[in-house]
C-alpha atoms as a PDB file:
ATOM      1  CA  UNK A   1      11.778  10.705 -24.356  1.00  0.00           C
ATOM      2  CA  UNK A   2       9.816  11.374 -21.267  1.00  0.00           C
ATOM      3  CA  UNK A   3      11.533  13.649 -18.926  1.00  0.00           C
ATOM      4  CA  UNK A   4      13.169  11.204 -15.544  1.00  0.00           C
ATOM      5  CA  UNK A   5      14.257  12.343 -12.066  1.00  0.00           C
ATOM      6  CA  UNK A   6      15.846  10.890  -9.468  1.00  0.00           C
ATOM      7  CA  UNK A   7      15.964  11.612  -5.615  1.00  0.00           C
ATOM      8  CA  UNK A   8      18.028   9.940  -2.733  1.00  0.00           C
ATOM      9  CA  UNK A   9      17.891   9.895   1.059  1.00  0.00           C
ATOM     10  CA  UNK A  10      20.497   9.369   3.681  1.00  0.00           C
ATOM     11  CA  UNK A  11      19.472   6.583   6.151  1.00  0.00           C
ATOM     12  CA  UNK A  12      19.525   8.981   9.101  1.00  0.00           C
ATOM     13  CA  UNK A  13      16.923   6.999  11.724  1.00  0.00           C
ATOM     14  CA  UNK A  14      16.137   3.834  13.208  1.00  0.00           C
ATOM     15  CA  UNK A  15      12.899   3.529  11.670  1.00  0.00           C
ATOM     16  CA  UNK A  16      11.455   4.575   8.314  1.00  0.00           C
ATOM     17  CA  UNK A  17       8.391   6.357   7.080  1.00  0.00           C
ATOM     18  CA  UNK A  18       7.229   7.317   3.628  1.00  0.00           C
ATOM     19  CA  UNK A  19       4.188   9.753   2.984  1.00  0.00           C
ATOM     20  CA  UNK A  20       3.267  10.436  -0.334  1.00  0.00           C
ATOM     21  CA  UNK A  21       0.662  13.797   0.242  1.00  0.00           C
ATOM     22  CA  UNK A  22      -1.328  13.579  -3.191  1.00  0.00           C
ATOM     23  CA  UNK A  23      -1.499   9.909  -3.864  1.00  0.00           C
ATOM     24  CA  UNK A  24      -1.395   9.144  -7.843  1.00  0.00           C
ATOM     25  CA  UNK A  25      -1.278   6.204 -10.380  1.00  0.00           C
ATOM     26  CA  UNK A  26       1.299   4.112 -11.594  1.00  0.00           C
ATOM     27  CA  UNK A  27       3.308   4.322  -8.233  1.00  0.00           C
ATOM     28  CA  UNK A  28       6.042   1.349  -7.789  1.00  0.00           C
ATOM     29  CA  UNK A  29       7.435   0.703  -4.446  1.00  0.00           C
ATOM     30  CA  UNK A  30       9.688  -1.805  -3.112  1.00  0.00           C
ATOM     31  CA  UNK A  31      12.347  -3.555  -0.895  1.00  0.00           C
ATOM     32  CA  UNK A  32      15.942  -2.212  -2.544  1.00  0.00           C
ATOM     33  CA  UNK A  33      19.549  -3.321  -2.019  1.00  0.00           C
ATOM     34  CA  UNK A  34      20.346   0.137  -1.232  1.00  0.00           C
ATOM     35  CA  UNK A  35      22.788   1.777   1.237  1.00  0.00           C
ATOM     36  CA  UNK A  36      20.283   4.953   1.485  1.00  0.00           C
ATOM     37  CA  UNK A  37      16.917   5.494   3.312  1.00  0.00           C
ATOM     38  CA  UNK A  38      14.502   5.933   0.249  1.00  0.00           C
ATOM     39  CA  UNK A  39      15.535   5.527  -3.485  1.00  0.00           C
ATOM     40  CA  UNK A  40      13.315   7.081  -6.114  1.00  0.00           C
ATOM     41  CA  UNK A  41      12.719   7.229  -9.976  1.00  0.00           C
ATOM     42  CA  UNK A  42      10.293  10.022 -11.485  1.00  0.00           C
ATOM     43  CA  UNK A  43       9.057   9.864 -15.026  1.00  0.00           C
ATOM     44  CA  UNK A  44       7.146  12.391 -17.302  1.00  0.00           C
ATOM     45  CA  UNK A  45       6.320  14.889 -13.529  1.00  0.00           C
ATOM     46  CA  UNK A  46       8.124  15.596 -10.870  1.00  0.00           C
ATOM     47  CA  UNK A  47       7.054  15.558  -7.300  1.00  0.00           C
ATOM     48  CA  UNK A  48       8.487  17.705  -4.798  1.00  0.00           C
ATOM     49  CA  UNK A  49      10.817  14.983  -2.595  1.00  0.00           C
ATOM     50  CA  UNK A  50      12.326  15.899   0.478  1.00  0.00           C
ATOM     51  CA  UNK A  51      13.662  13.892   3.827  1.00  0.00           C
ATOM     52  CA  UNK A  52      14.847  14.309   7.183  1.00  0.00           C
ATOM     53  CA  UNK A  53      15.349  11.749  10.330  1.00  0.00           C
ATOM     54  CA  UNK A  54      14.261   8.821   8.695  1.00  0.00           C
ATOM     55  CA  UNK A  55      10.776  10.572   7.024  1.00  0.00           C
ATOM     56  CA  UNK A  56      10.021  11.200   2.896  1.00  0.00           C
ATOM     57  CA  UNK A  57       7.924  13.252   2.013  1.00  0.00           C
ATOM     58  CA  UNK A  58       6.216  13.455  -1.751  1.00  0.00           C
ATOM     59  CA  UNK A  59       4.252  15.093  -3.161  1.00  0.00           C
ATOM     60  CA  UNK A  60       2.840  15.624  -6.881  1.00  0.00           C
ATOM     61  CA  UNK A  61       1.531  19.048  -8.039  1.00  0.00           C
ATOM     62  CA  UNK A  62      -2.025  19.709  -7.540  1.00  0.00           C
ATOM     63  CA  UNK A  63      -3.648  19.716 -10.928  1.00  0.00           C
ATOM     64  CA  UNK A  64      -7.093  21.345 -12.056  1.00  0.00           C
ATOM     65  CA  UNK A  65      -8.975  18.152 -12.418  1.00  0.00           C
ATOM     66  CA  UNK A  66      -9.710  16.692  -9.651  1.00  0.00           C
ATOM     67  CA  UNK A  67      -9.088  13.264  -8.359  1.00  0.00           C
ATOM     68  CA  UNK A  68      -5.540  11.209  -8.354  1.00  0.00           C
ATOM     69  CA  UNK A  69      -7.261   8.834 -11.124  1.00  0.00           C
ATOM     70  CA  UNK A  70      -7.518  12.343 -13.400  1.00  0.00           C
ATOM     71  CA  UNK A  71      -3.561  13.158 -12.860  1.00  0.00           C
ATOM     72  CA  UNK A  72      -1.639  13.392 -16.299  1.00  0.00           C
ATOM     73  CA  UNK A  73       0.439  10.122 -16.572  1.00  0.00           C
ATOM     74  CA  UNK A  74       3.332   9.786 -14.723  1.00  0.00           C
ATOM     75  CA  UNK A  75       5.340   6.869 -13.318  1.00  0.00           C
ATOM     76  CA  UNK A  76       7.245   6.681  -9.920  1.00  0.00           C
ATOM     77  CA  UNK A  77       9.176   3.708  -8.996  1.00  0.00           C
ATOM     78  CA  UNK A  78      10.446   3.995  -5.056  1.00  0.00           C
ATOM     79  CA  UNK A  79      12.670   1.571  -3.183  1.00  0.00           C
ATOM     80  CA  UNK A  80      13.165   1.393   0.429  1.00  0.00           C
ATOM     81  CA  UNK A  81      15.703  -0.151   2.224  1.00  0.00           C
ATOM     82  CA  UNK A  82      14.740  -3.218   4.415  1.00  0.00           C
ATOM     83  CA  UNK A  83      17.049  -2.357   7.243  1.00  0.00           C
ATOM     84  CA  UNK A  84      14.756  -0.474   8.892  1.00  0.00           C
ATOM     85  CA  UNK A  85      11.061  -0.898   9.857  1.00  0.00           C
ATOM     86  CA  UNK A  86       8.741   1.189   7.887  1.00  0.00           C
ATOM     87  CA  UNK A  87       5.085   3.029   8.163  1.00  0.00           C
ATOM     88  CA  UNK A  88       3.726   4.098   5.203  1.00  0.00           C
ATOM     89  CA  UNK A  89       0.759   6.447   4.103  1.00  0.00           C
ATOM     90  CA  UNK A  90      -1.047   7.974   1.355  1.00  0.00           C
ATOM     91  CA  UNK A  91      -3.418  10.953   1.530  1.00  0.00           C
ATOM     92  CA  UNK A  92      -5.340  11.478  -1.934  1.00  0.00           C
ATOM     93  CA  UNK A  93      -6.009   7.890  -3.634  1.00  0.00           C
ATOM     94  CA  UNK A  94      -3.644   5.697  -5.081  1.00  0.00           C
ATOM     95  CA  UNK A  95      -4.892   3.868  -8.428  1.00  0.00           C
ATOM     96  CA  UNK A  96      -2.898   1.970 -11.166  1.00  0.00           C
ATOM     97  CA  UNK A  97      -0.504   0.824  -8.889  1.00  0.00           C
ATOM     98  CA  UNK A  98       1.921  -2.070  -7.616  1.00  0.00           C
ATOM     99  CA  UNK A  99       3.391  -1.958  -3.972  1.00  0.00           C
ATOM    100  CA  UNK A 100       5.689  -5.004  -3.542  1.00  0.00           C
ATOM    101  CA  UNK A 101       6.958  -4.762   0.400  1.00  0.00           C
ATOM    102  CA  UNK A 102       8.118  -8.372   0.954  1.00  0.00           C
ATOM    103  CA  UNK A 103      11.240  -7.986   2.157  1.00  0.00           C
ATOM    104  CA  UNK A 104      10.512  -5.286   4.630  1.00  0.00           C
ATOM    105  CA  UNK A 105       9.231  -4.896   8.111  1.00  0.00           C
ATOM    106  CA  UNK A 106       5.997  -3.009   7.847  1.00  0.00           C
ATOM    107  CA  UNK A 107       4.396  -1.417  11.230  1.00  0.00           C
ATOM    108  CA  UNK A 108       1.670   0.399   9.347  1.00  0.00           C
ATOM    109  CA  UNK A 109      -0.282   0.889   6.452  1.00  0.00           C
ATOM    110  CA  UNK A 110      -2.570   3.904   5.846  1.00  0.00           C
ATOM    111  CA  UNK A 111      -4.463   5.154   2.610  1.00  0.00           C
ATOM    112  CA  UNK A 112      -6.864   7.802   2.283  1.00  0.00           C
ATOM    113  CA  UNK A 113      -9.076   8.865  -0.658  1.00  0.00           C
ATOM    114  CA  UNK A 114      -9.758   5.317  -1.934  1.00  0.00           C
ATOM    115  CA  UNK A 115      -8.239   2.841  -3.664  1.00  0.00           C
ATOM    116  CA  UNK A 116      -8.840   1.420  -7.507  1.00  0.00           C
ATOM    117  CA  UNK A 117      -6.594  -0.977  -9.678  1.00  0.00           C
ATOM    118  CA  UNK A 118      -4.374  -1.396  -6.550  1.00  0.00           C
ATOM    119  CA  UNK A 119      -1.988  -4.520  -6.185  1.00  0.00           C
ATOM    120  CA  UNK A 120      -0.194  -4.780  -2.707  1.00  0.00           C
ATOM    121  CA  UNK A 121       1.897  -7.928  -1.927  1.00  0.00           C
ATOM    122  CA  UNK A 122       2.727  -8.225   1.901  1.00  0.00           C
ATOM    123  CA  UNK A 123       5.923  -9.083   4.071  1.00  0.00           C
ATOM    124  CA  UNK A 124       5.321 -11.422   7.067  1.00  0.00           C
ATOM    125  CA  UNK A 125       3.710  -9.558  10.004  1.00  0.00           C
ATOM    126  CA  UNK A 126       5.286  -8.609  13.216  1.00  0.00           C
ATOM    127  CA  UNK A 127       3.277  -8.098  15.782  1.00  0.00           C
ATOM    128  CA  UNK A 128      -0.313  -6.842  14.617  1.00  0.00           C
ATOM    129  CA  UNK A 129       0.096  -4.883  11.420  1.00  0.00           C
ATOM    130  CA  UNK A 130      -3.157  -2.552  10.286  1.00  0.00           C
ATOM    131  CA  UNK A 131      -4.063  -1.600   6.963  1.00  0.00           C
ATOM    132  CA  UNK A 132      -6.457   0.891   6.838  1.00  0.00           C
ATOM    133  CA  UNK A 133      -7.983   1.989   3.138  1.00  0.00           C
ATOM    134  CA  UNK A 134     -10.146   4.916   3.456  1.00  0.00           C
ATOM    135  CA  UNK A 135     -12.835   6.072   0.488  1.00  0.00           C
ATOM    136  CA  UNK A 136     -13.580   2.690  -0.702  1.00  0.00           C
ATOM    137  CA  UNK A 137     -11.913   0.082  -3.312  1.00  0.00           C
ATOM    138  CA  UNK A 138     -12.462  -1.155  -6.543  1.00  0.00           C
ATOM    139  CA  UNK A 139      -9.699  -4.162  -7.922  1.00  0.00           C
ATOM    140  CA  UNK A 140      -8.195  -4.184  -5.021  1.00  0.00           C
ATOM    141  CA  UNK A 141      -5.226  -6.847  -4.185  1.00  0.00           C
ATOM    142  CA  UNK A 142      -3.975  -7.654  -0.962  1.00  0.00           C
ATOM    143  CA  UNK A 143      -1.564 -10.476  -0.790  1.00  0.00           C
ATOM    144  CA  UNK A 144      -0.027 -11.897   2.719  1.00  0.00           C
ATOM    145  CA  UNK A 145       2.352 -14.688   2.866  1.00  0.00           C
ATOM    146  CA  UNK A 146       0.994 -18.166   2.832  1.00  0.00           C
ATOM    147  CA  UNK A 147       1.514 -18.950   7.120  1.00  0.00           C
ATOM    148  CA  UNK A 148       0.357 -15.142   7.974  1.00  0.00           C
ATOM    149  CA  UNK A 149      -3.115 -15.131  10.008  1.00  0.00           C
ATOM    150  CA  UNK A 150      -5.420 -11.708   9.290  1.00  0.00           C
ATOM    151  CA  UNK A 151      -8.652 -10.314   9.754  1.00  0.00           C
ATOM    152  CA  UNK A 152     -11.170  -8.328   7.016  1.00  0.00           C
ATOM    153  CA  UNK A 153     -12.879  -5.698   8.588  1.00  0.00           C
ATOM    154  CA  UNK A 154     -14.902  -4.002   5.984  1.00  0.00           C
ATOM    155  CA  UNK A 155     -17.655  -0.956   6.455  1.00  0.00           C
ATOM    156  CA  UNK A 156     -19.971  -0.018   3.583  1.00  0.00           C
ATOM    157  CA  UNK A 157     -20.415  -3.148   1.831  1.00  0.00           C
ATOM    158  CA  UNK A 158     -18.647  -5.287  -0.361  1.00  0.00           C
ATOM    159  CA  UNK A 159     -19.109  -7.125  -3.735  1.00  0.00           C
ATOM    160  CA  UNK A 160     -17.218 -10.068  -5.641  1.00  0.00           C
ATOM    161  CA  UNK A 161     -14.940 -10.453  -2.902  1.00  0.00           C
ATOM    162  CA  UNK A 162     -12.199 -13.660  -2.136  1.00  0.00           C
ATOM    163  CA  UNK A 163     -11.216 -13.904   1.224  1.00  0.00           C
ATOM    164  CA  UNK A 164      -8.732 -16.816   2.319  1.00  0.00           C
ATOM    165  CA  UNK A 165     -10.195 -19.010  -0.798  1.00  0.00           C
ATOM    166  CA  UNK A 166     -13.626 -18.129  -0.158  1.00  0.00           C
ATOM    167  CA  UNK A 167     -15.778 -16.266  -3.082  1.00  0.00           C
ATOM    168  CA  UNK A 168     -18.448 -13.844  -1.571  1.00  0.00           C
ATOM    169  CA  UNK A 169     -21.294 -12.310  -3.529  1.00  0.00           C
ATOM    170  CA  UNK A 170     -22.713  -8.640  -2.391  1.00  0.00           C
ATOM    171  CA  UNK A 171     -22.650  -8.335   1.469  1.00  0.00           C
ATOM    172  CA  UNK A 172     -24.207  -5.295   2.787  1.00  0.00           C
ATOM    173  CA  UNK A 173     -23.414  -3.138   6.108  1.00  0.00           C
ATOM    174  CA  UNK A 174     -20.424  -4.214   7.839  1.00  0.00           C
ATOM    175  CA  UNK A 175     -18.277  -7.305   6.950  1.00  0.00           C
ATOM    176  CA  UNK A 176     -15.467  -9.156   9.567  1.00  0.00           C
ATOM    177  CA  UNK A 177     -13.630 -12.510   8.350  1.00  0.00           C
ATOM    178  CA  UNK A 178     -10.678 -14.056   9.446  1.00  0.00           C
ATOM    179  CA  UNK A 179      -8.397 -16.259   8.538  1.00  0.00           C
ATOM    180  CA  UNK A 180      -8.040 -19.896  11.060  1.00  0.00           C
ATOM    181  CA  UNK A 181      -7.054 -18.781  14.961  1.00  0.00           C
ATOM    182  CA  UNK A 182      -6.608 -15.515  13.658  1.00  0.00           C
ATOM    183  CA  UNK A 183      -7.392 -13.696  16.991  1.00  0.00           C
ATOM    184  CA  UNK A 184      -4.796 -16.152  18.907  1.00  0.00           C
ATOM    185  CA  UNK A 185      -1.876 -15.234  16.305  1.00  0.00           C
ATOM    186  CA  UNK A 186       0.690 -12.724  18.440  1.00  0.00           C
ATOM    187  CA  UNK A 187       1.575 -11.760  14.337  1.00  0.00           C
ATOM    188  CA  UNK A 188      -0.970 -10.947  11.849  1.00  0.00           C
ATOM    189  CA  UNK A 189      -2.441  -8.413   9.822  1.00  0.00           C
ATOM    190  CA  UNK A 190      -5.928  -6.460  10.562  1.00  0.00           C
ATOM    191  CA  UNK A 191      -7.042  -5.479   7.033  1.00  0.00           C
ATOM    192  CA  UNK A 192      -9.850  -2.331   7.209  1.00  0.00           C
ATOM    193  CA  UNK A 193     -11.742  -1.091   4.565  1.00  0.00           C
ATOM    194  CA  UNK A 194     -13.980   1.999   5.015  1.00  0.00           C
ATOM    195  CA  UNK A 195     -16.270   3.101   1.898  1.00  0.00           C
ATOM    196  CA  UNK A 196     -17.173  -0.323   0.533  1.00  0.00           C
ATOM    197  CA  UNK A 197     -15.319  -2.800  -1.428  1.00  0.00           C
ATOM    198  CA  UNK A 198     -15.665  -4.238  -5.340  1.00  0.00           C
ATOM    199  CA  UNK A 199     -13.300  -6.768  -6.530  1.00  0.00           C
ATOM    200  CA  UNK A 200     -11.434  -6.711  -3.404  1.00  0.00           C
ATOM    201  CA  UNK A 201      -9.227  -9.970  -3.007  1.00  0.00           C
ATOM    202  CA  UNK A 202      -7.583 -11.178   0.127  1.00  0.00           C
ATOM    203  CA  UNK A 203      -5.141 -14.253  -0.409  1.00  0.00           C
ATOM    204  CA  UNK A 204      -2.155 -15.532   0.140  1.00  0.00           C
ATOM    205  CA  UNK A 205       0.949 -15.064  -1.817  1.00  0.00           C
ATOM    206  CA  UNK A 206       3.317 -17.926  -2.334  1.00  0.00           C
ATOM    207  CA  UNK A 207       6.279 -16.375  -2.268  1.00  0.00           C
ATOM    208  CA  UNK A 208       7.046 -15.593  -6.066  1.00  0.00           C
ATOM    209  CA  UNK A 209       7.728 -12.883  -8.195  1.00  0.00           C
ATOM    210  CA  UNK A 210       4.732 -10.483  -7.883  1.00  0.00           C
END
């Protein structure tokens, strides 16, 4: 049996934000009927977790080969609550991965040290929401509501890309699409990828399980 940990946070703050510091694969968050801050399940390593005034903090050993895509397997599955807003960011890759935030109220999304195998289904935007994915993509996911306007902004170059229905062969240098009256929407998300894209889908979600 693989060796599981758990770690809990008081809800101490008006406002949320989880950092994991060394990114790594098959990383589960969500939305949790919880009456704490942060919720987490750790299988096969475990990260140092911490939290104070409404920010978590995890972080996986650092391991000899480099890369988060190199890591020894190991599964996290974190929930949030949803009854505060949340900013989220990831420094060191993320691959493997499902993030499922519908049912929260995200302000920001940041990852650095690229992205690969990397599904992320979207809550409806308040105000204008950026994701930012640093160090380029490969199968890349990311899945607004149906009625939520957004913009692609990506550096670098992509290939096979779907945007808002639309299929896209290679397109070199820099890349901006939007979705109808985009710029007009008060609420939507600005989606930017730095580092090139492949495989990387932007459509809606309909609402169902993930």
């Amino acid at each position: 049996m693989p060796t599981t940990e758990t770690f809990s946070a008081p809800r101490d703050a008006d406002e949320g934000y989880l950092e994991l510091r060394r990114g790594g694969t098959h990383i589960a968050i969500r939305a949790g009927g919880i009456d704490a801050l942060c919720r987490a399940r750790f299988e096969r390593v475990t990260p140092r977790a911490r939290a104070s005034g409404g920010r978590v903090s995890i972080e996986y050993p650092r391991f000899s080969l480099a890369g988060p895509f190199r890591h020894p397997a190991h599964r996290a599955e974190i929930e949030l609550t949803p009854a505060l807003p949340w900013a989220i960011a990831v420094h060191g890759g993320l691959g493997a991965s499902s993030l499922d935030l519908r049912g929260l109220e995200l302000r920001d999304f940041q990852l650095a040290g690229g992205a690969s195998d990397l599904r992320l289904l979207l809550p409806i935007a308040r105000g204008i929401v950026r994701i930012r994915i640093e160090g380029g993509a490969s199968k890349l996911a990311l899945l607004p509501p149906r009625e939520v306007a957004a913009v692609l902004q990506v550096t670098g170059g992509a290939s096979r890309l779907v945007f808002d229905g639309q299929r896209y062969g290679a397109i070199g240098g820099e890349t901006r699409l939007e979705t109808p009256n985009a710029e007009a929407a008060e609420d939507r998300y600005l989606i930017q990828i730095a580092g090139g894209a492949s495989e990387l889908t932007v459509a809606e979600h309909d609402g169902g399980d993930a």
